[in-house]
C-alpha atoms as a PDB file:
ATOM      1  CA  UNK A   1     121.703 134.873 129.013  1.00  0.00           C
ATOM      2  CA  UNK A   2     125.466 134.360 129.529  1.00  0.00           C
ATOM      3  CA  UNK A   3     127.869 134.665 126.717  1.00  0.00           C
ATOM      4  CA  UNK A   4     128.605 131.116 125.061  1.00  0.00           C
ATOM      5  CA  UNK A   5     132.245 130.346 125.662  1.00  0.00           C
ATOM      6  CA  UNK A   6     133.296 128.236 122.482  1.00  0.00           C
ATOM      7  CA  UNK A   7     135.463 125.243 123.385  1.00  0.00           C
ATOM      8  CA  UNK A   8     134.805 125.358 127.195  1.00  0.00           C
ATOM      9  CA  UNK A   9     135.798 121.683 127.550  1.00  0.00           C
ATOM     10  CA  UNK A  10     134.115 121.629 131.166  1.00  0.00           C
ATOM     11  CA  UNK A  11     130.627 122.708 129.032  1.00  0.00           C
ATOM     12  CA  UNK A  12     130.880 120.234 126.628  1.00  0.00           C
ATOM     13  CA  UNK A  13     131.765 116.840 128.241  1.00  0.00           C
ATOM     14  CA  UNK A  14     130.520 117.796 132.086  1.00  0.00           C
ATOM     15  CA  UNK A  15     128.717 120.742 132.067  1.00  0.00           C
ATOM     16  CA  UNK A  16     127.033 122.707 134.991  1.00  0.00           C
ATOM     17  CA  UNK A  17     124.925 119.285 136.345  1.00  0.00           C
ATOM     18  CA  UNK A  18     125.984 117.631 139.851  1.00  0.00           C
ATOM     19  CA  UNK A  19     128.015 113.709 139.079  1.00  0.00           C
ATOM     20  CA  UNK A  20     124.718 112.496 140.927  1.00  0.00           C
ATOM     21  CA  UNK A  21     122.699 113.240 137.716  1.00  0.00           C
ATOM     22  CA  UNK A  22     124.370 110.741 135.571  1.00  0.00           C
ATOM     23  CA  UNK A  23     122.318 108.305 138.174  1.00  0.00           C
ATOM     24  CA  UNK A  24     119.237 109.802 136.558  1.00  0.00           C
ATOM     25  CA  UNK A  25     119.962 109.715 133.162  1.00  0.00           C
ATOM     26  CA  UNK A  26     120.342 106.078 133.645  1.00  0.00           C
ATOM     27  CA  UNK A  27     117.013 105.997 135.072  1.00  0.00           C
ATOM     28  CA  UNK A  28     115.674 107.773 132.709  1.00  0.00           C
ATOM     29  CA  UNK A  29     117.202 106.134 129.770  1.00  0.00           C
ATOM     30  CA  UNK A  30     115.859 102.501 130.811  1.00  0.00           C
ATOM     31  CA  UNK A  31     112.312 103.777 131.023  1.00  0.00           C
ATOM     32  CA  UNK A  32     112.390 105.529 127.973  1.00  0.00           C
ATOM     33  CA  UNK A  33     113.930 102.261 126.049  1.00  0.00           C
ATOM     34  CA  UNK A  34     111.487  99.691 127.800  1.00  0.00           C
ATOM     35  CA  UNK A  35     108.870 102.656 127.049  1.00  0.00           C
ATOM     36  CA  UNK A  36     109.998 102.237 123.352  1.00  0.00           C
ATOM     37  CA  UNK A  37     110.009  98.595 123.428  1.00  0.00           C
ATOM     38  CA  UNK A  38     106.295  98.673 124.765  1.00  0.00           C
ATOM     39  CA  UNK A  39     105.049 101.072 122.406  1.00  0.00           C
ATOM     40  CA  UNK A  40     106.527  99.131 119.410  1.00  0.00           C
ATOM     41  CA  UNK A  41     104.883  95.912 120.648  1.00  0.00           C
ATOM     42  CA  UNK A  42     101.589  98.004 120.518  1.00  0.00           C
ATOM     43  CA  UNK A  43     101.999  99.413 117.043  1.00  0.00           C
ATOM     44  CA  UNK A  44     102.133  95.896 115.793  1.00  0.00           C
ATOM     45  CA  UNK A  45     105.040  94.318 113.446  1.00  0.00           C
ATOM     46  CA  UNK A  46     104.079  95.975 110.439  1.00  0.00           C
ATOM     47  CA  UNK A  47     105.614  99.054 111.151  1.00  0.00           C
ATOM     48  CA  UNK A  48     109.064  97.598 111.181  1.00  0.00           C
ATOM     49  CA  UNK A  49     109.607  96.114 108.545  1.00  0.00           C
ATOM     50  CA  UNK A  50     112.322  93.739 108.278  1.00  0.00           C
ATOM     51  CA  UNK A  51     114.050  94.616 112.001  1.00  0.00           C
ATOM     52  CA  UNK A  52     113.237  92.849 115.820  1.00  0.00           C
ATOM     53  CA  UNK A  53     111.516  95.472 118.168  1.00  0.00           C
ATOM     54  CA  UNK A  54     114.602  95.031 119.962  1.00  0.00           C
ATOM     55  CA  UNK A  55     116.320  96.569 116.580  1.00  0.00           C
ATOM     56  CA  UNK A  56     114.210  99.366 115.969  1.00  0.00           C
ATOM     57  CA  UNK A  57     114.195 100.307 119.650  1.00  0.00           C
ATOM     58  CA  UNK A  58     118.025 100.809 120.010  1.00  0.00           C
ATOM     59  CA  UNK A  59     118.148 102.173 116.575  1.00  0.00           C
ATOM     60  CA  UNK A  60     115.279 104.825 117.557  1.00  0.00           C
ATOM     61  CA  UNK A  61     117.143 105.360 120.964  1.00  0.00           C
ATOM     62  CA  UNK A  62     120.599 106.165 119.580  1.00  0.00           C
ATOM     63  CA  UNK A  63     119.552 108.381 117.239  1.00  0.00           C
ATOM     64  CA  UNK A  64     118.266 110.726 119.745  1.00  0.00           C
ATOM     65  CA  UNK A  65     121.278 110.019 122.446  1.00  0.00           C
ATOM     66  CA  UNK A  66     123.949 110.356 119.892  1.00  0.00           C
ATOM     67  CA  UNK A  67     121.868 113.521 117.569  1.00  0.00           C
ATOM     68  CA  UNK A  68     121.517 115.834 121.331  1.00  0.00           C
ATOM     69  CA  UNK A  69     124.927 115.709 122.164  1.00  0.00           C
ATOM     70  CA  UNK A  70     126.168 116.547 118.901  1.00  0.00           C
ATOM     71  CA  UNK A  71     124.049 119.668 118.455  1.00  0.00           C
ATOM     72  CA  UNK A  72     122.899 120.944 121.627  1.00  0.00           C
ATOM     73  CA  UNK A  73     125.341 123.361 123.204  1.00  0.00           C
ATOM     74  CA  UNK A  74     123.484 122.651 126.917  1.00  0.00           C
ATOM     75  CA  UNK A  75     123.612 118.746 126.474  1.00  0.00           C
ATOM     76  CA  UNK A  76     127.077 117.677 127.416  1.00  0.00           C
ATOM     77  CA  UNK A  77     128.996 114.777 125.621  1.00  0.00           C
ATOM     78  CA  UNK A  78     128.835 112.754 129.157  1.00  0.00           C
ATOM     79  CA  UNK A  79     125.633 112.539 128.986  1.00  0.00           C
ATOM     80  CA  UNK A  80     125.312 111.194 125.368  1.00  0.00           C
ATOM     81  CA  UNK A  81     127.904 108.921 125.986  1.00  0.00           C
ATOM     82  CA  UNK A  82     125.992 107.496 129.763  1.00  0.00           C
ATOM     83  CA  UNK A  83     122.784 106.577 127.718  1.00  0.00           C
ATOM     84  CA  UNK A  84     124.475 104.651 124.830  1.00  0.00           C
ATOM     85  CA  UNK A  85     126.469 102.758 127.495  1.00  0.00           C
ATOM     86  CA  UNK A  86     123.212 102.651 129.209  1.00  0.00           C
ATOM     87  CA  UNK A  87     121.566 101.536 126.129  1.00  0.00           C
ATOM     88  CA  UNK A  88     123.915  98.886 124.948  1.00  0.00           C
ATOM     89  CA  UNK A  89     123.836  97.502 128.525  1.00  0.00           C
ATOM     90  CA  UNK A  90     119.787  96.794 128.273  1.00  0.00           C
ATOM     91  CA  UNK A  91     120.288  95.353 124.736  1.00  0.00           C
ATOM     92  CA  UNK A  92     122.509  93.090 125.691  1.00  0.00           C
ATOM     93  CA  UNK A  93     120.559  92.124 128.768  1.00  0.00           C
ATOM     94  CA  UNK A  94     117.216  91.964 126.891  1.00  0.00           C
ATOM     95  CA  UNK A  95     118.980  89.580 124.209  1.00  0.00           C
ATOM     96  CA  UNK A  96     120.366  87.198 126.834  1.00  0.00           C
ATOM     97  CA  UNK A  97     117.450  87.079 128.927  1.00  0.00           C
ATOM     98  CA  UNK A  98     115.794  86.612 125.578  1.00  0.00           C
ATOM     99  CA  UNK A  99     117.700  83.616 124.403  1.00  0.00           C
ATOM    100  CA  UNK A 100     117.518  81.865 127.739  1.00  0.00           C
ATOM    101  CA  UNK A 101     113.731  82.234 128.396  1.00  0.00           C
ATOM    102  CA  UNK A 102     110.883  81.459 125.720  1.00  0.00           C
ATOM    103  CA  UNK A 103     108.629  83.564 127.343  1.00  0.00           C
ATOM    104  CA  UNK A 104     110.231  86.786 127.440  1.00  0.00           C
ATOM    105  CA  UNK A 105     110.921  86.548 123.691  1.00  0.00           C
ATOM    106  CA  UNK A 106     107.419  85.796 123.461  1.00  0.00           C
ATOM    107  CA  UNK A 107     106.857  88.593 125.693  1.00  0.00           C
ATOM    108  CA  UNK A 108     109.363  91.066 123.994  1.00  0.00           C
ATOM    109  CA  UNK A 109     108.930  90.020 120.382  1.00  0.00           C
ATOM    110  CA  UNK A 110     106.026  88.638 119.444  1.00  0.00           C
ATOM    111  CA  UNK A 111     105.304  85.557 117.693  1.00  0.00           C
ATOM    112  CA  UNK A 112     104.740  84.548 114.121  1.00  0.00           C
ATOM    113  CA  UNK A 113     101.259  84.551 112.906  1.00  0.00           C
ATOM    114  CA  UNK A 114      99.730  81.892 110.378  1.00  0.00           C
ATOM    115  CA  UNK A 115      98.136  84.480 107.000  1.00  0.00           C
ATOM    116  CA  UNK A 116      97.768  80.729 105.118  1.00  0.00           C
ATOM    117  CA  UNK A 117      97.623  77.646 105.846  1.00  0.00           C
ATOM    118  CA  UNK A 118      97.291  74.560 103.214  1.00  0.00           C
ATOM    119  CA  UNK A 119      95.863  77.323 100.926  1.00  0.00           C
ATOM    120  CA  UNK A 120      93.736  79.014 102.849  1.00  0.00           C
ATOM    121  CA  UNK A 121      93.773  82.517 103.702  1.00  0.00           C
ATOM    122  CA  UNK A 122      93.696  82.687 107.835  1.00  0.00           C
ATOM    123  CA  UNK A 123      91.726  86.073 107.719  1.00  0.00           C
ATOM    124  CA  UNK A 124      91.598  86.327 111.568  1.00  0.00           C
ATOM    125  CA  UNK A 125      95.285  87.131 111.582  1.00  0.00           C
ATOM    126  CA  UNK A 126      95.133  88.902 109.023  1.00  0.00           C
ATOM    127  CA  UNK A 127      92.803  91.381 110.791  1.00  0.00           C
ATOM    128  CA  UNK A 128      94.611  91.077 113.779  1.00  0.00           C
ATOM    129  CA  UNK A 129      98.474  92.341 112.278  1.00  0.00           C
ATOM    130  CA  UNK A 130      96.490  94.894 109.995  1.00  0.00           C
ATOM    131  CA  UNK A 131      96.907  93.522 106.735  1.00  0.00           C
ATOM    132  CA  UNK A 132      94.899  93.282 104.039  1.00  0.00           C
ATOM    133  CA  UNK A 133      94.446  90.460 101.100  1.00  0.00           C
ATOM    134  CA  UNK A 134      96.488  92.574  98.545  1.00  0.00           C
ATOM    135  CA  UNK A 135      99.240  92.900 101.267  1.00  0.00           C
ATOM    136  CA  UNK A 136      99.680  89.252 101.510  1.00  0.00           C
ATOM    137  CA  UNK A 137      99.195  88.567  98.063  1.00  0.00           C
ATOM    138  CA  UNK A 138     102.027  90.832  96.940  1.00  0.00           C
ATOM    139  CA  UNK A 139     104.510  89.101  99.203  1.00  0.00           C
ATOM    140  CA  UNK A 140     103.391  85.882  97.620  1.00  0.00           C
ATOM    141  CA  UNK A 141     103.909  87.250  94.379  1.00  0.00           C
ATOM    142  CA  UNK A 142     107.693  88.651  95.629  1.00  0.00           C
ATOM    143  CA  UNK A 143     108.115  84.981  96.808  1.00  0.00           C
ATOM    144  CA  UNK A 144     107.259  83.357  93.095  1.00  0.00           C
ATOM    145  CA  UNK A 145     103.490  81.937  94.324  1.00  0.00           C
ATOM    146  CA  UNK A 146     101.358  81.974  91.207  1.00  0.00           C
ATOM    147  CA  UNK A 147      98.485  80.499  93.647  1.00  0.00           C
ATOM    148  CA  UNK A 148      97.569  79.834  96.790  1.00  0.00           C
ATOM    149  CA  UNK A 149      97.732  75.758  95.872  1.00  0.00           C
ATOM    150  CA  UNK A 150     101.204  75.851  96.196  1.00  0.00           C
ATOM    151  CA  UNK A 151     101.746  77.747  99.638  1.00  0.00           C
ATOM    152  CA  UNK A 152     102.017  75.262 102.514  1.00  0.00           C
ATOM    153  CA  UNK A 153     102.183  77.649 104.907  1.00  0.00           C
ATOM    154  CA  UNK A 154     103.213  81.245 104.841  1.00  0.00           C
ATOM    155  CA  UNK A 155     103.842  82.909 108.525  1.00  0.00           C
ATOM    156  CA  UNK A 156     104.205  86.760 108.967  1.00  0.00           C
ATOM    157  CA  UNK A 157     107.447  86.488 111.133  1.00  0.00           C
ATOM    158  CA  UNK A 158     108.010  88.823 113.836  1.00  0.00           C
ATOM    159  CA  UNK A 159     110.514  90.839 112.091  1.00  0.00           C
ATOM    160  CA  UNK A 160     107.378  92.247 109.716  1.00  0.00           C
ATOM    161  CA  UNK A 161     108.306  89.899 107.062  1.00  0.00           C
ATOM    162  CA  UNK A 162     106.288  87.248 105.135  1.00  0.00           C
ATOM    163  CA  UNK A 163     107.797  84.155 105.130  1.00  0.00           C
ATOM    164  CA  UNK A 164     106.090  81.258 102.885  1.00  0.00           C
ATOM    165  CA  UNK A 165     106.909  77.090 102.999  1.00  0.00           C
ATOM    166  CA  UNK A 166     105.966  75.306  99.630  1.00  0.00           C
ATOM    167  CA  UNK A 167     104.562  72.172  99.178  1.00  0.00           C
ATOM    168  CA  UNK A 168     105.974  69.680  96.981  1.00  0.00           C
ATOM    169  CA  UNK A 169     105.847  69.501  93.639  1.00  0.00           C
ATOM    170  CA  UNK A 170     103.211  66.373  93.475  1.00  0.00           C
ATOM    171  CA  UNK A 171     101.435  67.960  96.506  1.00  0.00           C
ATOM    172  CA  UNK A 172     100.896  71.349  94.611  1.00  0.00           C
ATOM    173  CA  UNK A 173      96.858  71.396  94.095  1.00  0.00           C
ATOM    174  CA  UNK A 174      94.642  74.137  92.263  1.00  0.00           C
ATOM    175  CA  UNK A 175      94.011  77.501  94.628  1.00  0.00           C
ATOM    176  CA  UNK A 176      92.943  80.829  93.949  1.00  0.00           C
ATOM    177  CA  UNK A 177      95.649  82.445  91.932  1.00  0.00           C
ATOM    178  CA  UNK A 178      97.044  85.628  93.853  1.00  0.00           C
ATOM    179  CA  UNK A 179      97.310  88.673  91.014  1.00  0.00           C
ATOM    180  CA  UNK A 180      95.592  91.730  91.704  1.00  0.00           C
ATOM    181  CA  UNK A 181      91.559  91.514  91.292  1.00  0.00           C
ATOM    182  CA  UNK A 182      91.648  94.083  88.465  1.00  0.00           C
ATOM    183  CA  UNK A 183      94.234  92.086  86.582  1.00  0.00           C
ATOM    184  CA  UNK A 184      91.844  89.084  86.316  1.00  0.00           C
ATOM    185  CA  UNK A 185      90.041  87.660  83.519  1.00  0.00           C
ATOM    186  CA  UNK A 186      86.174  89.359  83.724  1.00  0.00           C
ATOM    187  CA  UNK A 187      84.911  86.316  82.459  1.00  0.00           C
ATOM    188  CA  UNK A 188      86.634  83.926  84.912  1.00  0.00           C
ATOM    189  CA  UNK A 189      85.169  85.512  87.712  1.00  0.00           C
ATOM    190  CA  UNK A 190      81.507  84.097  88.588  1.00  0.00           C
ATOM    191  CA  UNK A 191      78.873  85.277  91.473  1.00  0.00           C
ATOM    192  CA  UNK A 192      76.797  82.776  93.835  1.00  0.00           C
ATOM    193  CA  UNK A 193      74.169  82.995  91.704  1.00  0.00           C
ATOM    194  CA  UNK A 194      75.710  82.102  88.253  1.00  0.00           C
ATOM    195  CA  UNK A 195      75.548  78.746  86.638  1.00  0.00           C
ATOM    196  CA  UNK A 196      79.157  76.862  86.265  1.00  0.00           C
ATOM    197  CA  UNK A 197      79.968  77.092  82.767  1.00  0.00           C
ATOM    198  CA  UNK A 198      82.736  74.073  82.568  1.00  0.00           C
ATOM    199  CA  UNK A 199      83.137  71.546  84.837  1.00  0.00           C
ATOM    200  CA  UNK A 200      86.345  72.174  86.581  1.00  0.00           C
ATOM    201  CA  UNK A 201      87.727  73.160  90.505  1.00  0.00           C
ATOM    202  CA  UNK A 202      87.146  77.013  91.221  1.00  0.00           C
ATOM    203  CA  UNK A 203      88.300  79.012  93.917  1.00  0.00           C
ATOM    204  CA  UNK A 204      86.292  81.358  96.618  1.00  0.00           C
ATOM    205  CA  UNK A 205      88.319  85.097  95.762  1.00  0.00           C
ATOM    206  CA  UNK A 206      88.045  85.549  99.814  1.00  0.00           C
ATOM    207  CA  UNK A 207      89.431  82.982 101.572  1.00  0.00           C
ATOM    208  CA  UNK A 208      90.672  80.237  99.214  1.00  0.00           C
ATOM    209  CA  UNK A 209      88.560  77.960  99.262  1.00  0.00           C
ATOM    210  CA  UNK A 210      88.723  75.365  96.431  1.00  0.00           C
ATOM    211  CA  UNK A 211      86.006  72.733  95.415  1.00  0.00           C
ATOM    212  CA  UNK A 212      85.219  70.934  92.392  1.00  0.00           C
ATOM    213  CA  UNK A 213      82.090  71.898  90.369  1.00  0.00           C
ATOM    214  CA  UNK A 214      79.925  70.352  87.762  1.00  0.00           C
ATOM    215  CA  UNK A 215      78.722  71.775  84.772  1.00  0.00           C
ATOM    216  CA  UNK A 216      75.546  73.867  84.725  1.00  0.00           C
ATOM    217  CA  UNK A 217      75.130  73.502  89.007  1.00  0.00           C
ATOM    218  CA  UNK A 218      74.900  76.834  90.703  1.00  0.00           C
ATOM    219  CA  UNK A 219      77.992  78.179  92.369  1.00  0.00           C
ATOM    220  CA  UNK A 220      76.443  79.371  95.810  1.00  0.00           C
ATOM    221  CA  UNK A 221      78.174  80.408  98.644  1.00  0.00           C
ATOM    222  CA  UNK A 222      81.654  79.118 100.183  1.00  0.00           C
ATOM    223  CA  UNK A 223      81.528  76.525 102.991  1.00  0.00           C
ATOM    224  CA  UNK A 224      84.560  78.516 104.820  1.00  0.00           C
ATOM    225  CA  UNK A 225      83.917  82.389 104.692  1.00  0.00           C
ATOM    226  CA  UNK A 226      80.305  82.435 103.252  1.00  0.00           C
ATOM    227  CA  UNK A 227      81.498  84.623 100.524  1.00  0.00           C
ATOM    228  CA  UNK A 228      79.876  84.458  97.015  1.00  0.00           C
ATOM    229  CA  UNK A 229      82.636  85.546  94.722  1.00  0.00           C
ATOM    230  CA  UNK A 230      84.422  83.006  92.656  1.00  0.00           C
ATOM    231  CA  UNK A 231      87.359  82.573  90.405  1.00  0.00           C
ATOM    232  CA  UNK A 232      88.596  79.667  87.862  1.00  0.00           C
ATOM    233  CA  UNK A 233      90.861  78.079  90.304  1.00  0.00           C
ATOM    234  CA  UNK A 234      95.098  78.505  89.321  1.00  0.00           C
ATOM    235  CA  UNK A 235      96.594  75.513  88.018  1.00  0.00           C
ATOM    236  CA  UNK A 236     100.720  75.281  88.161  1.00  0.00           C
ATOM    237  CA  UNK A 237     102.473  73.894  84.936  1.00  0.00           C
END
């Protein structure tokens, strides 16, 4: 192995590669970003959090450009600085041809996903963006919902977040309140097969549901999920 020269300027921003290869790190730089693009649409928005794919794929892809350059003697500054360029060229691209077409953004982003709607839990997407009942209840609870009566609609945005619309203050009705199961009363919880102690609205702990009961009828199961698990339904103040 040859002697490393420190500060040979020709090593650090050329080095020993033909011009022609700066062609092919372009190449390979867009099909490593549209790669990373893909592979974040497959992972599902979870995993990002609060960012766009588009955000987590240049963040991902300029760590790596910018982190070689800076300490790998045999990766020369040129080339770090061809796939930022490179990089910052796609993003821009992607985000115009994103705001001018619906369908790419579609495409490239996603779209929001219904987890409630008028107080009911929408369990398919649920399943479908890998969440589970606790998950969605604690971003309720971060957004001030004391039950699901009160939630309008709440839409897990493509950015990973949970966004919720309330209903109006005289449209608020009684829902299934969205603490933790362990944190709830023992005896306001009921099975299918118990009798209903006081006449009052309960709430199916699965879905949502919400009905009216009289006194002394059994509960059974819920008319929306089939699930035989109930709770005294949460009234607001």
């Amino acid at each position: 192995m040859d002697k490393l020269q420190i500060f040979d300027f020709h090593r650090i921003f050329i080095g020993d590669f033909p011009m022609l290869f700066l062609m092919e790190i372009v190449f390979r730089t867009g099909v490593m970003y549209i790669y990373t693009i893909l592979l974040l649409r497959f992972l599902g928005k979870r995993s990002m959090g609060q960012l766009s794919t588009l955000e987590v794929a240049i963040i991902i892809c300029f760590g790596s450009a910018v982190g070689d350059p800076m300490m790998g003697a045999d990766v020369p500054l040129l080339h770090g600085m061809v796939v930022i360029t490179t990089v910052g060229l796609l993003q821009t691209g992607m985000e115009r041809l994103i705001n001018r077409h619906r369908k790419m953004e579609t495409l490239m982003e996603g779209k929001p996903d219904c987890l409630v709607n008028d107080g009911l839990v929408v369990y398919e997407n649920l399943k479908v963006n890998n969440l589970s009942q606790e998950d969605l209840f604690r971003s309720l609870r971060s957004n001030q919902v004391d039950h699901l009566g009160e939630v309008k609609m709440a839409l897990f945005e493509t950015s990973g977040y949970i966004s919720v619309s309330f209903h109006a203050p005289k449209n608020i009705k009684p829902g299934l309140p969205v603490v933790p199961r362990e944190l709830l009363d023992p005896n306001s919880l009921f099975d299918g097969a118990d009798r209903v102690p006081d006449a009052r609205k309960y709430s199916c702990t699965n879905c949502g549901y919400t009905k009216g009961f009289s006194s002394s009828e059994y509960f059974g199961s819920c008319l929306s999920c089939s699930c035989t698990c109930w709770v005294k339904a949460g009234l607001s103040e």
